[in-house]
Structures are given as C-alpha cells and as structure tokens.
PDB file of N, CA and C in Angstrom:
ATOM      1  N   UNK A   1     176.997  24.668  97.845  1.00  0.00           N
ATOM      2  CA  UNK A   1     176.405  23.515  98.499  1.00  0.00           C
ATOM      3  C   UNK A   1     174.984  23.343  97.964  1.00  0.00           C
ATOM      4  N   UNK A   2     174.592  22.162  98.029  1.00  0.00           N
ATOM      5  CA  UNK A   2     173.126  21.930  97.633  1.00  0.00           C
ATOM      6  C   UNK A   2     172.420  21.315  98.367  1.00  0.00           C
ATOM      7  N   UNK A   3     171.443  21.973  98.640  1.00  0.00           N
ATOM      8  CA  UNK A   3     170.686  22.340  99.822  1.00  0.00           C
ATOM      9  C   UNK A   3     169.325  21.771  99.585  1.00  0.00           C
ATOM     10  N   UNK A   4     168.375  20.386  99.805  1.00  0.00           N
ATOM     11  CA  UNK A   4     167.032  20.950  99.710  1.00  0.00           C
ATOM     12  C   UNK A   4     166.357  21.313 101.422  1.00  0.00           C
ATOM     13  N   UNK A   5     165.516  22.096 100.979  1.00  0.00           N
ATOM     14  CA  UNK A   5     164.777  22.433 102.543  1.00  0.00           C
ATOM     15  C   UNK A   5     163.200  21.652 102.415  1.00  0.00           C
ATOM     16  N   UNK A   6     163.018  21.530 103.001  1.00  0.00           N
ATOM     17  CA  UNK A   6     161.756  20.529 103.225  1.00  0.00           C
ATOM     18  C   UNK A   6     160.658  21.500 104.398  1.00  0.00           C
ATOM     19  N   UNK A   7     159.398  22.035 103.737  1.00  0.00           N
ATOM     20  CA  UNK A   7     158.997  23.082 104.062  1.00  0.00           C
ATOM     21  C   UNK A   7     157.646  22.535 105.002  1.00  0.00           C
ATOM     22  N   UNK A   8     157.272  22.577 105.723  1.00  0.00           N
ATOM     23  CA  UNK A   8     155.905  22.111 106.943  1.00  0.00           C
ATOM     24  C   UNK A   8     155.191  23.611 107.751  1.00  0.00           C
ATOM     25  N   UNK A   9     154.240  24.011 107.151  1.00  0.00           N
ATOM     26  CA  UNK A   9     153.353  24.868 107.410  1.00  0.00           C
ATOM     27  C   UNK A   9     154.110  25.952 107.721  1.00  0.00           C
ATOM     28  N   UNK A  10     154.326  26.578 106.015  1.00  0.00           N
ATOM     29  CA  UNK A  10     155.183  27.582 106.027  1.00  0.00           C
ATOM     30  C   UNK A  10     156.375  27.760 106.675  1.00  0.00           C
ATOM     31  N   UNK A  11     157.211  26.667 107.833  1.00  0.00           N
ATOM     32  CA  UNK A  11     158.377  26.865 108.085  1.00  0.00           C
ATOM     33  C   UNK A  11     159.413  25.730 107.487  1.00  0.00           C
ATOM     34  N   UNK A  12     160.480  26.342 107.504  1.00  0.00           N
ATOM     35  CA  UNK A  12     161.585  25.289 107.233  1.00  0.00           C
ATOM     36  C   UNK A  12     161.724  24.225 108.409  1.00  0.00           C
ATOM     37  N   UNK A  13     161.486  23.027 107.497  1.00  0.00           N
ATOM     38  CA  UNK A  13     161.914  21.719 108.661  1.00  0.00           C
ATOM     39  C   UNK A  13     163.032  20.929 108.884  1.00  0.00           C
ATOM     40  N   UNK A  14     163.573  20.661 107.454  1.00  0.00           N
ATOM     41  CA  UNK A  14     164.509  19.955 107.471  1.00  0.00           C
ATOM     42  C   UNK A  14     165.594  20.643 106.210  1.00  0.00           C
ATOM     43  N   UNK A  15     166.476  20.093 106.072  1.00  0.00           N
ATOM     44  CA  UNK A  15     167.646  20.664 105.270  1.00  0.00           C
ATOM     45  C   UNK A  15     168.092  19.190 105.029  1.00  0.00           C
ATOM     46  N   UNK A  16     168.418  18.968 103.062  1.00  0.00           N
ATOM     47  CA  UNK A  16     168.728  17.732 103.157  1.00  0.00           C
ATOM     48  C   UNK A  16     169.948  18.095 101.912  1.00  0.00           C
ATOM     49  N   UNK A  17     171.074  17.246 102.350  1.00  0.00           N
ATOM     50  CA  UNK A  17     172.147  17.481 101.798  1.00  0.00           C
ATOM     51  C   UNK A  17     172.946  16.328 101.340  1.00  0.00           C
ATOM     52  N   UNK A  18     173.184  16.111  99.978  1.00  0.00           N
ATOM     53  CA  UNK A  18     173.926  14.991  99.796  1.00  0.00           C
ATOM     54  C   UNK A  18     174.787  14.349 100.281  1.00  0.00           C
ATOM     55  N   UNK A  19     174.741  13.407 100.204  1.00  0.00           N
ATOM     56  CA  UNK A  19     175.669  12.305 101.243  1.00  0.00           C
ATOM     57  C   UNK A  19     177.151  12.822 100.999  1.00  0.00           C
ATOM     58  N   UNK A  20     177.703  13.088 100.564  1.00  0.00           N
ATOM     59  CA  UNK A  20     178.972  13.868 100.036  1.00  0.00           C
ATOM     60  C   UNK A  20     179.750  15.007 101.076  1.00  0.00           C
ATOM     61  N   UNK A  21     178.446  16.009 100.692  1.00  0.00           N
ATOM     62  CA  UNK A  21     178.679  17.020 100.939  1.00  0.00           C
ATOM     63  C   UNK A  21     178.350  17.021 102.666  1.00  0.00           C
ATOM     64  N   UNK A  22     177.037  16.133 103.032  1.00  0.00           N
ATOM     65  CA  UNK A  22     176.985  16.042 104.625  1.00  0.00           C
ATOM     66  C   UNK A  22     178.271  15.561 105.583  1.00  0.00           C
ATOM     67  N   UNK A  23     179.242  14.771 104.462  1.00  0.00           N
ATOM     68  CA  UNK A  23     180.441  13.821 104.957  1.00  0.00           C
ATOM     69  C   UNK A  23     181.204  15.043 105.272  1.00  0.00           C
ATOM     70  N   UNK A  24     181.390  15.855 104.229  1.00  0.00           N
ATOM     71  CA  UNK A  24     182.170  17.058 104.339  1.00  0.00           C
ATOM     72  C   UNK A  24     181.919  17.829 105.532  1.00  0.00           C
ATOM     73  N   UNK A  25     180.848  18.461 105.656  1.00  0.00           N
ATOM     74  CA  UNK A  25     180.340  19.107 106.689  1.00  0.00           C
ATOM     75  C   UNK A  25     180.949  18.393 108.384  1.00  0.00           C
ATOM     76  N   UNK A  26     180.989  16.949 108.309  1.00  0.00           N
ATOM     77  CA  UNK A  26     180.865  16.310 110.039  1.00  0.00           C
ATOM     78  C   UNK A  26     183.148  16.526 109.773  1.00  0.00           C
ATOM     79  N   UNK A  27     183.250  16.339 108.735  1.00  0.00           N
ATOM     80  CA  UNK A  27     184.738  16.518 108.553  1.00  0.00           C
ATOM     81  C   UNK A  27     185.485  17.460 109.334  1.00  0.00           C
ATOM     82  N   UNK A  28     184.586  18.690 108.272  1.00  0.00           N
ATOM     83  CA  UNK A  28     184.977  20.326 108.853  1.00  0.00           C
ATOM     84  C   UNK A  28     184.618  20.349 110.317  1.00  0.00           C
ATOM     85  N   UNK A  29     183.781  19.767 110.648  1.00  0.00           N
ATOM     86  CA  UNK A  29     183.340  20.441 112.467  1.00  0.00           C
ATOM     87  C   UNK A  29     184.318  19.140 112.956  1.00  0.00           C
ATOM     88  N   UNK A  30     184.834  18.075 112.635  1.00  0.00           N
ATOM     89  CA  UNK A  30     185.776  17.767 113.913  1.00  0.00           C
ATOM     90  C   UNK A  30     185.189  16.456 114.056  1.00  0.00           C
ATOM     91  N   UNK A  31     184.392  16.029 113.458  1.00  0.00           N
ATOM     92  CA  UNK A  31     183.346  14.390 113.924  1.00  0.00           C
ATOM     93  C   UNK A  31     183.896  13.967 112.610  1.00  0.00           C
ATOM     94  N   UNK A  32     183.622  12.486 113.241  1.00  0.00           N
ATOM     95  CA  UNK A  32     183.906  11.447 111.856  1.00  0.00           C
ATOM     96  C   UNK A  32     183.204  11.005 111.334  1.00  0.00           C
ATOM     97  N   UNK A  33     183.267  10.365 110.282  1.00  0.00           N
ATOM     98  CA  UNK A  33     182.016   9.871 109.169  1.00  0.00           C
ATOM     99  C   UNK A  33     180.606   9.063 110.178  1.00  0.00           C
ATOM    100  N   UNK A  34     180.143   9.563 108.694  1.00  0.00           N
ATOM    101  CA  UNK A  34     178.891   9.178 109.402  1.00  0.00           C
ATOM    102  C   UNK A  34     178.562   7.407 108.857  1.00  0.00           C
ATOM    103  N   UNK A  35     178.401   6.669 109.348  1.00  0.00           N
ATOM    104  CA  UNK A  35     177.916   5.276 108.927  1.00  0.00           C
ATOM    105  C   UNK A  35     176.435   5.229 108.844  1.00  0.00           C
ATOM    106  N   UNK A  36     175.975   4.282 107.267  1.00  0.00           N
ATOM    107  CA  UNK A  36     174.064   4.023 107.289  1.00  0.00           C
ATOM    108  C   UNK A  36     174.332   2.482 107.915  1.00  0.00           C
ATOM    109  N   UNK A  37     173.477   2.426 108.464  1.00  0.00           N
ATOM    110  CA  UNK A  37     172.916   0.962 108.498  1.00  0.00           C
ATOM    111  C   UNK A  37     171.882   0.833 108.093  1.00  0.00           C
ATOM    112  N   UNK A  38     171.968  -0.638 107.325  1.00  0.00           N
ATOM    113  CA  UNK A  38     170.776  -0.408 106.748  1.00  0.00           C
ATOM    114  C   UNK A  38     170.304  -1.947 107.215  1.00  0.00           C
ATOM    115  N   UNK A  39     168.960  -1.282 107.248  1.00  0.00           N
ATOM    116  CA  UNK A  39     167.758  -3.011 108.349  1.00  0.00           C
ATOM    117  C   UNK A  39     168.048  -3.770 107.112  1.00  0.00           C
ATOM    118  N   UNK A  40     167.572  -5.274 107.756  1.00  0.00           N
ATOM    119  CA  UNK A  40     167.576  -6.313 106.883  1.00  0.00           C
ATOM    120  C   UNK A  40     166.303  -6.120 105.938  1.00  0.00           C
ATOM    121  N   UNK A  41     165.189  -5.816 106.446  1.00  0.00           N
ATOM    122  CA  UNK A  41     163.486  -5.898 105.860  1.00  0.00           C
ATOM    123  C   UNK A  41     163.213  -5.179 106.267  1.00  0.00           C
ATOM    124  N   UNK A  42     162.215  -4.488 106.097  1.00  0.00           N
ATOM    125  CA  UNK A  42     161.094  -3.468 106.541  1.00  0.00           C
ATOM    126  C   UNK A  42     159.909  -4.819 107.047  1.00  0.00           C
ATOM    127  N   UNK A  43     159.839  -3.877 108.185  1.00  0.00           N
ATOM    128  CA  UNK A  43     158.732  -5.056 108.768  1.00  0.00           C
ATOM    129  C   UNK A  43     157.515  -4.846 108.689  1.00  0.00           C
ATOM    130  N   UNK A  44     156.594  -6.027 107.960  1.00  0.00           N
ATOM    131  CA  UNK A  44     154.944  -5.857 107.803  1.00  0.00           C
ATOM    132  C   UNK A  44     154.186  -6.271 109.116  1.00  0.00           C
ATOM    133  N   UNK A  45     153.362  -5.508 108.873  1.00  0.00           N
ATOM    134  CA  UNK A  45     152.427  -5.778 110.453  1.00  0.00           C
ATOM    135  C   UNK A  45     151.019  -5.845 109.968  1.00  0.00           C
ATOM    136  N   UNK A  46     150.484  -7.328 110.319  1.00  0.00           N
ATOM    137  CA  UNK A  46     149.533  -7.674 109.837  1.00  0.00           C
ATOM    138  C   UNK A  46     148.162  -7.231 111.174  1.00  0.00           C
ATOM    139  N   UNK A  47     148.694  -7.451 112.163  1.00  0.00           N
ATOM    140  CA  UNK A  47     147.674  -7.434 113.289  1.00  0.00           C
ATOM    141  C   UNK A  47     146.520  -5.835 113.190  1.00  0.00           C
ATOM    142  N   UNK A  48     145.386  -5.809 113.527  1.00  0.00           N
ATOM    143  CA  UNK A  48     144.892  -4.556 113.108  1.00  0.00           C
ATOM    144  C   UNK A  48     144.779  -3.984 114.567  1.00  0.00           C
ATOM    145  N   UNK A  49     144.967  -3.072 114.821  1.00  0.00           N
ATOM    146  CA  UNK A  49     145.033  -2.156 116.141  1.00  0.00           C
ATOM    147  C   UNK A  49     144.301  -1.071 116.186  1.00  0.00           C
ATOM    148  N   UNK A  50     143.470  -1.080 117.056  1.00  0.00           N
ATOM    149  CA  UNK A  50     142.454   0.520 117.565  1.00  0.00           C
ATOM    150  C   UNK A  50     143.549   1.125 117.517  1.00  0.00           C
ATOM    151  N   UNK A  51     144.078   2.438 116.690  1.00  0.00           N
ATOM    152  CA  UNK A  51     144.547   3.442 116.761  1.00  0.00           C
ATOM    153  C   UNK A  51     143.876   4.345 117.651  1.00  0.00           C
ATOM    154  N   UNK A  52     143.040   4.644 117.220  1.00  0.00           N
ATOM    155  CA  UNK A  52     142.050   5.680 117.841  1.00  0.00           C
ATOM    156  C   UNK A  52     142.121   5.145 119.463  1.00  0.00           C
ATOM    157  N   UNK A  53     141.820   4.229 120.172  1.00  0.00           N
ATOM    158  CA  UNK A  53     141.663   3.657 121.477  1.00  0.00           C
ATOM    159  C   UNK A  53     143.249   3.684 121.899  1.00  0.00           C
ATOM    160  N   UNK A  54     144.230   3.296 121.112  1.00  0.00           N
ATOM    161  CA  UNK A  54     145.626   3.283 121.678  1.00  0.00           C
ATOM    162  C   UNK A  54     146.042   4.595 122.102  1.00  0.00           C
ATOM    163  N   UNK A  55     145.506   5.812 121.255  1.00  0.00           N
ATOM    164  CA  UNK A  55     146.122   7.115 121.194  1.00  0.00           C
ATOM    165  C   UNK A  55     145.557   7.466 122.497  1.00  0.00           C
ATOM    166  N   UNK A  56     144.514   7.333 122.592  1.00  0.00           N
ATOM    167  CA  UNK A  56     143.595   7.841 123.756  1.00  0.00           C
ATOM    168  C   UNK A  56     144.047   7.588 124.904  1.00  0.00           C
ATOM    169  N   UNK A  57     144.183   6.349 124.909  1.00  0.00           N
ATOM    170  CA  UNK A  57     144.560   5.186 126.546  1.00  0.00           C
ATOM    171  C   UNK A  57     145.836   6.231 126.587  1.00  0.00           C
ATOM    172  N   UNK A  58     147.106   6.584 125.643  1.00  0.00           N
ATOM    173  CA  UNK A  58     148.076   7.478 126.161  1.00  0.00           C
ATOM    174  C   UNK A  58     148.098   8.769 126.713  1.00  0.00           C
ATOM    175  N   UNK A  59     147.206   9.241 125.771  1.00  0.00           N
ATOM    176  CA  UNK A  59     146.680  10.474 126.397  1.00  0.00           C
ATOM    177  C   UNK A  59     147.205  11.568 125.180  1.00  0.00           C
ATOM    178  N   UNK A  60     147.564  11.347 124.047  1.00  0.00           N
ATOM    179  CA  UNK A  60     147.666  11.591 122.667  1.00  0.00           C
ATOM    180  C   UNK A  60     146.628  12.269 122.211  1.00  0.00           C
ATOM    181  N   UNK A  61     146.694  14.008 121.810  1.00  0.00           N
ATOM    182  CA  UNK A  61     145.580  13.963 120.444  1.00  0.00           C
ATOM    183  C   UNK A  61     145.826  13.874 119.354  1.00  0.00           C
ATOM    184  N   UNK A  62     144.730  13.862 118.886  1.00  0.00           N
ATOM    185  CA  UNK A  62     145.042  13.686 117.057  1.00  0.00           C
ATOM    186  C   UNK A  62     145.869  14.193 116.025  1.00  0.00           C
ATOM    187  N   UNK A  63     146.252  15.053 116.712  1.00  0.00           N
ATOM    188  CA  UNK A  63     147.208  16.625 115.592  1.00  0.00           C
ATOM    189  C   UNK A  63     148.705  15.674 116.528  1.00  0.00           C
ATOM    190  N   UNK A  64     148.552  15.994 117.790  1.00  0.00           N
ATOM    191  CA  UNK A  64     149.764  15.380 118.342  1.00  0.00           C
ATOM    192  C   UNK A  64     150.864  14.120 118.011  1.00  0.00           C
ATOM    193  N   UNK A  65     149.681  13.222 117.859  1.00  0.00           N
ATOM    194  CA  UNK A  65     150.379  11.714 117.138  1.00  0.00           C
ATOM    195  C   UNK A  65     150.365  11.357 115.828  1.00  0.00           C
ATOM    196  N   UNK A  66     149.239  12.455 114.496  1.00  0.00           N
ATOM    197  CA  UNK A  66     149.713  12.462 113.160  1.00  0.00           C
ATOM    198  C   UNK A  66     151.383  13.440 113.108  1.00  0.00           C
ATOM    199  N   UNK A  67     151.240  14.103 114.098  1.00  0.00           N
ATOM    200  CA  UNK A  67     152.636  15.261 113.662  1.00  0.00           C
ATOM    201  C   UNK A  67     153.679  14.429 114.226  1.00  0.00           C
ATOM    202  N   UNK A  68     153.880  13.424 114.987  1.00  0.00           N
ATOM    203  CA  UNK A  68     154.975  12.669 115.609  1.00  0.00           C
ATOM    204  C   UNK A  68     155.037  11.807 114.357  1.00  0.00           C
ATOM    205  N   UNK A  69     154.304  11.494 113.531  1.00  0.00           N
ATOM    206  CA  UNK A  69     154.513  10.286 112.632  1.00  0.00           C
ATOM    207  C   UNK A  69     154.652  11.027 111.495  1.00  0.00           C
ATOM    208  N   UNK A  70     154.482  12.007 111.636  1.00  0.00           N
ATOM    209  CA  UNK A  70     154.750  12.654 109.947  1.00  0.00           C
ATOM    210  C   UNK A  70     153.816  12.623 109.241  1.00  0.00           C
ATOM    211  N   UNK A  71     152.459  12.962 109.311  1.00  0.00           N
ATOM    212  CA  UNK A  71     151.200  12.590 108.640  1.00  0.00           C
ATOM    213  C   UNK A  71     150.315  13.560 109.013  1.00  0.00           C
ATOM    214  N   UNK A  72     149.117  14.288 108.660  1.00  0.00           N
ATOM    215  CA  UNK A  72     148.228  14.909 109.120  1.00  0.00           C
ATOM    216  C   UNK A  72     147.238  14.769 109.920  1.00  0.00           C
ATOM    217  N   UNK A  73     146.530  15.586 110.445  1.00  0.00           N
ATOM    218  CA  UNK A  73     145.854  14.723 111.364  1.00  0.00           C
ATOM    219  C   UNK A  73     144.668  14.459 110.392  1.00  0.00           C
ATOM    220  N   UNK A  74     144.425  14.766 109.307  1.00  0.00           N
ATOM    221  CA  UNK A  74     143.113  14.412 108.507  1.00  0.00           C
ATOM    222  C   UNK A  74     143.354  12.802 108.307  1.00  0.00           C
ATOM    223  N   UNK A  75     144.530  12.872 107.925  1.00  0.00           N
ATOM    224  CA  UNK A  75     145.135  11.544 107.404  1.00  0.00           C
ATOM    225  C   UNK A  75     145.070  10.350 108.321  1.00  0.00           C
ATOM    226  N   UNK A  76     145.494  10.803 109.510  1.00  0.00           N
ATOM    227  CA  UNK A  76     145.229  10.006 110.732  1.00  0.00           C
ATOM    228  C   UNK A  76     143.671   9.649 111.288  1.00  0.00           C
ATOM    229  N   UNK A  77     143.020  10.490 111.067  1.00  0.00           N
ATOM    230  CA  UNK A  77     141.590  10.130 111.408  1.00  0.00           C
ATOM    231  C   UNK A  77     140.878   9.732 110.519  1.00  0.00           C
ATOM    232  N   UNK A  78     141.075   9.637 109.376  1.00  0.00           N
ATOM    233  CA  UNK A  78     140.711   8.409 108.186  1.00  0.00           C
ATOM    234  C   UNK A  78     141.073   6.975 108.612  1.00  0.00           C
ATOM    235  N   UNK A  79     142.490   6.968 108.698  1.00  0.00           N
ATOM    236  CA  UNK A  79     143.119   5.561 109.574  1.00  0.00           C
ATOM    237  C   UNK A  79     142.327   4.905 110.871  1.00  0.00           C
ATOM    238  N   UNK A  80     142.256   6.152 111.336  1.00  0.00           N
ATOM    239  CA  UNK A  80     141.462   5.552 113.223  1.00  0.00           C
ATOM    240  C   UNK A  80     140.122   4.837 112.534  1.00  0.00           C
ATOM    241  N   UNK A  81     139.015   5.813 111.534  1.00  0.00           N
ATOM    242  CA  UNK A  81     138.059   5.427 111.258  1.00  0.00           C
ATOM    243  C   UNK A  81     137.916   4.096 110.034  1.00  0.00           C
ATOM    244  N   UNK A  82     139.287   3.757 109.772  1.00  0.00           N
ATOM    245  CA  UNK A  82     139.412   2.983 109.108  1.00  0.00           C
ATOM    246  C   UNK A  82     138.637   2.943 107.851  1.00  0.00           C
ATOM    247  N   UNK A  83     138.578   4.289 107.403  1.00  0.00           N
ATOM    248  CA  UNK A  83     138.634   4.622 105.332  1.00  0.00           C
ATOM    249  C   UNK A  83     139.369   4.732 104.833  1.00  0.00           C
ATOM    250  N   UNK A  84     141.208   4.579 105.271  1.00  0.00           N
ATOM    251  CA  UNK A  84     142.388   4.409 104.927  1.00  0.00           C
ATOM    252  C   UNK A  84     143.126   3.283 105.744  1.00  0.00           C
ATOM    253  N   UNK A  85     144.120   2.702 104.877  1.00  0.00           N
ATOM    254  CA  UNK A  85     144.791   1.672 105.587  1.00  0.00           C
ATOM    255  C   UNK A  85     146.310   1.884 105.658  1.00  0.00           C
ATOM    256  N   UNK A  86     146.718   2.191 106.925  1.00  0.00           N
ATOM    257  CA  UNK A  86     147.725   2.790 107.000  1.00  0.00           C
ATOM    258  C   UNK A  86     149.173   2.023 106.221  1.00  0.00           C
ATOM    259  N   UNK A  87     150.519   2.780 105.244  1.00  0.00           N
ATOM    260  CA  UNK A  87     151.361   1.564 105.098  1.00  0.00           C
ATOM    261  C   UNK A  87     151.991   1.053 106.319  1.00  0.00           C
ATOM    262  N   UNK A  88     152.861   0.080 106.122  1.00  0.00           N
ATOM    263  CA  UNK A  88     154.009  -0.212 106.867  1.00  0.00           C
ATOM    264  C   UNK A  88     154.608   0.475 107.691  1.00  0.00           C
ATOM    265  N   UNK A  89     155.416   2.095 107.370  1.00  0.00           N
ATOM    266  CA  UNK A  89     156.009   2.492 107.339  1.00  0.00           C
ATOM    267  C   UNK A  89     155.452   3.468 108.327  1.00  0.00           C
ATOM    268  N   UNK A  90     154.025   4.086 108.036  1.00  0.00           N
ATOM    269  CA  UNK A  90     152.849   4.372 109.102  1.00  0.00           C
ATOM    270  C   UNK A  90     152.812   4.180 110.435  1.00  0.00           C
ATOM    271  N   UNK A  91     152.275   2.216 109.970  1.00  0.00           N
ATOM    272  CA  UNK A  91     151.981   1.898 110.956  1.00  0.00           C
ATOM    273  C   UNK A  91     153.552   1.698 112.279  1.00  0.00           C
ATOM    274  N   UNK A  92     154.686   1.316 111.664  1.00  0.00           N
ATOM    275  CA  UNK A  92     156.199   1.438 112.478  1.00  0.00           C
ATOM    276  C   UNK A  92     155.925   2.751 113.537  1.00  0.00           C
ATOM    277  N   UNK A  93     155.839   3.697 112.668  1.00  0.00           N
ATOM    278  CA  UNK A  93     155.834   5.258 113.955  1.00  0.00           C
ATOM    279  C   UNK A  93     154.749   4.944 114.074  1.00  0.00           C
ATOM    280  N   UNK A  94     153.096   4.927 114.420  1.00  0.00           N
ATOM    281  CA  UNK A  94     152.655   4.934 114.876  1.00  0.00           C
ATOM    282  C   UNK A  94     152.908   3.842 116.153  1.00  0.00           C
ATOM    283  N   UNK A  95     152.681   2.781 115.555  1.00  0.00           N
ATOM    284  CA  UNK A  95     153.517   1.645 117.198  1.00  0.00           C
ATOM    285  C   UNK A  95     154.717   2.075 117.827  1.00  0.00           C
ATOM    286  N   UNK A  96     155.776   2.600 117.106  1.00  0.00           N
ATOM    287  CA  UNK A  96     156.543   3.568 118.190  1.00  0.00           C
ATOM    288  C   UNK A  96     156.357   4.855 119.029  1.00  0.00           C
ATOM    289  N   UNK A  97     155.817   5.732 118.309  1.00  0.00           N
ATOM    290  CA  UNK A  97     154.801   6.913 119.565  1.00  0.00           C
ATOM    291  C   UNK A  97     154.139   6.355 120.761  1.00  0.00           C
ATOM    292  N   UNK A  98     153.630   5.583 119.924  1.00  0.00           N
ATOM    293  CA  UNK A  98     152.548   4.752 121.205  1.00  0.00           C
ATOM    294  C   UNK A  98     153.074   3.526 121.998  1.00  0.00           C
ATOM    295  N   UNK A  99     154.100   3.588 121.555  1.00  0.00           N
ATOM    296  CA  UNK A  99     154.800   2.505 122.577  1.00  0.00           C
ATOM    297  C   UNK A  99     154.354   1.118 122.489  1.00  0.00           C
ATOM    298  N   UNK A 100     154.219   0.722 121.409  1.00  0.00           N
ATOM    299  CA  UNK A 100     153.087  -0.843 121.413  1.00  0.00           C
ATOM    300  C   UNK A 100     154.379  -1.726 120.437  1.00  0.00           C
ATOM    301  N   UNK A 101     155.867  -1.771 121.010  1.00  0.00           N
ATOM    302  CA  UNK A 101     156.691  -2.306 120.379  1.00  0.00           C
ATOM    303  C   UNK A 101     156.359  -2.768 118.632  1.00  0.00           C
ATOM    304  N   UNK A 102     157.504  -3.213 118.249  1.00  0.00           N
ATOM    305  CA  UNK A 102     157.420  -3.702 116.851  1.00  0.00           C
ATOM    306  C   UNK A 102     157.444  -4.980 116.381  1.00  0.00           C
ATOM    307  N   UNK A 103     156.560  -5.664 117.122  1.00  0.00           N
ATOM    308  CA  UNK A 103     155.910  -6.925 116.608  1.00  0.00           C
ATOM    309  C   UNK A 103     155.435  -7.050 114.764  1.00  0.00           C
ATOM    310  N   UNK A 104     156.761  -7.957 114.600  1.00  0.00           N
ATOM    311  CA  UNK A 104     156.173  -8.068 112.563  1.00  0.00           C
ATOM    312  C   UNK A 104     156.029  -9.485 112.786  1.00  0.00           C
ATOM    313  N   UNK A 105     155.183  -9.792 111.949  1.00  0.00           N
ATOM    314  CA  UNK A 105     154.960 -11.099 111.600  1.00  0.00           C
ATOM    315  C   UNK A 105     155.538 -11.443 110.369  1.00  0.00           C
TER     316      UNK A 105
END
C-alpha cells in the first residue's frame, strides 16, 4: 500500500492514500464507495474582517484558531495585523471556526 503520512509537530496527522487503494480499504471493511463532490467555484471573499476582534468576541486564542484552520499561529497574527493577506481558502476556515457564515461575493 502507499501510504503518505503528513507529519505536524513531530506527530503523525494524517495518512493519505490513493483514491484506489482508499476504495479498496471502505470495500474490505463492509462500506461502500466513497463519492467526491465537487463545489461549483471556490468562493472569493472580498469583504475585509477584524480577524483579530472576531476571534476574541468568540473567545478563541491565537494558536487555537490558526490550528483549526491549518495555519500557524505566526501566520495568523501577520493576517490579524494585516502584513499578510489571507487566501480564499484561509479566509473559508477562518469564517467557518468563527461562525461568520460564507458570504462570497
């Protein structure tokens, strides 16, 4: 089998396995295929949002809501301070952690 592991501060996080071989796997245990759906667009979000003030009002720290989004918290507090501009893809989990729906324009 071919295996990659996807490694996050020295531990194993994820295990990623070709679409093939994952089909195989849900086979052997008794479940049926797995279906992708795939979105129409990736949605852009133009509106600019206090990160920093949204996280807070939840009650979120900084390590807490870069590690829910998959990002560091260095990375994230560049964003809040706005010396980075978060992508798309960013900003999606970040408005989903924080609950501020997915309004795209």
């Amino acid at each position: 089998m071919n295996v990659q592991v996807i490694m996050r501060d020295g531990e194993a996080e994820y295990a990623v396995v070709p679409w093939g071989e994952y089909q195989a796997l849900l086979a052997a245990a008794g479940r049926g295929a797995a279906q992708v759906v795939k979105p129409a667009a990736a949605p852009t979000f133009d509106e600019k949002l206090d990160w920093k003030a949204l996280r807070e009002a939840r009650g979120f720290s900084l390590e807490m809501l870069a590690r829910s989004v998959g990002i560091s918290p260095s990375y994230l507090e560049l964003i809040e301070n706005g010396e980075r501009e978060a992508s798309d893809a960013i900003q999606h989990g970040l408005r989903r952690a924080l609950g501020t729906g997915e309004s795209a324009s």
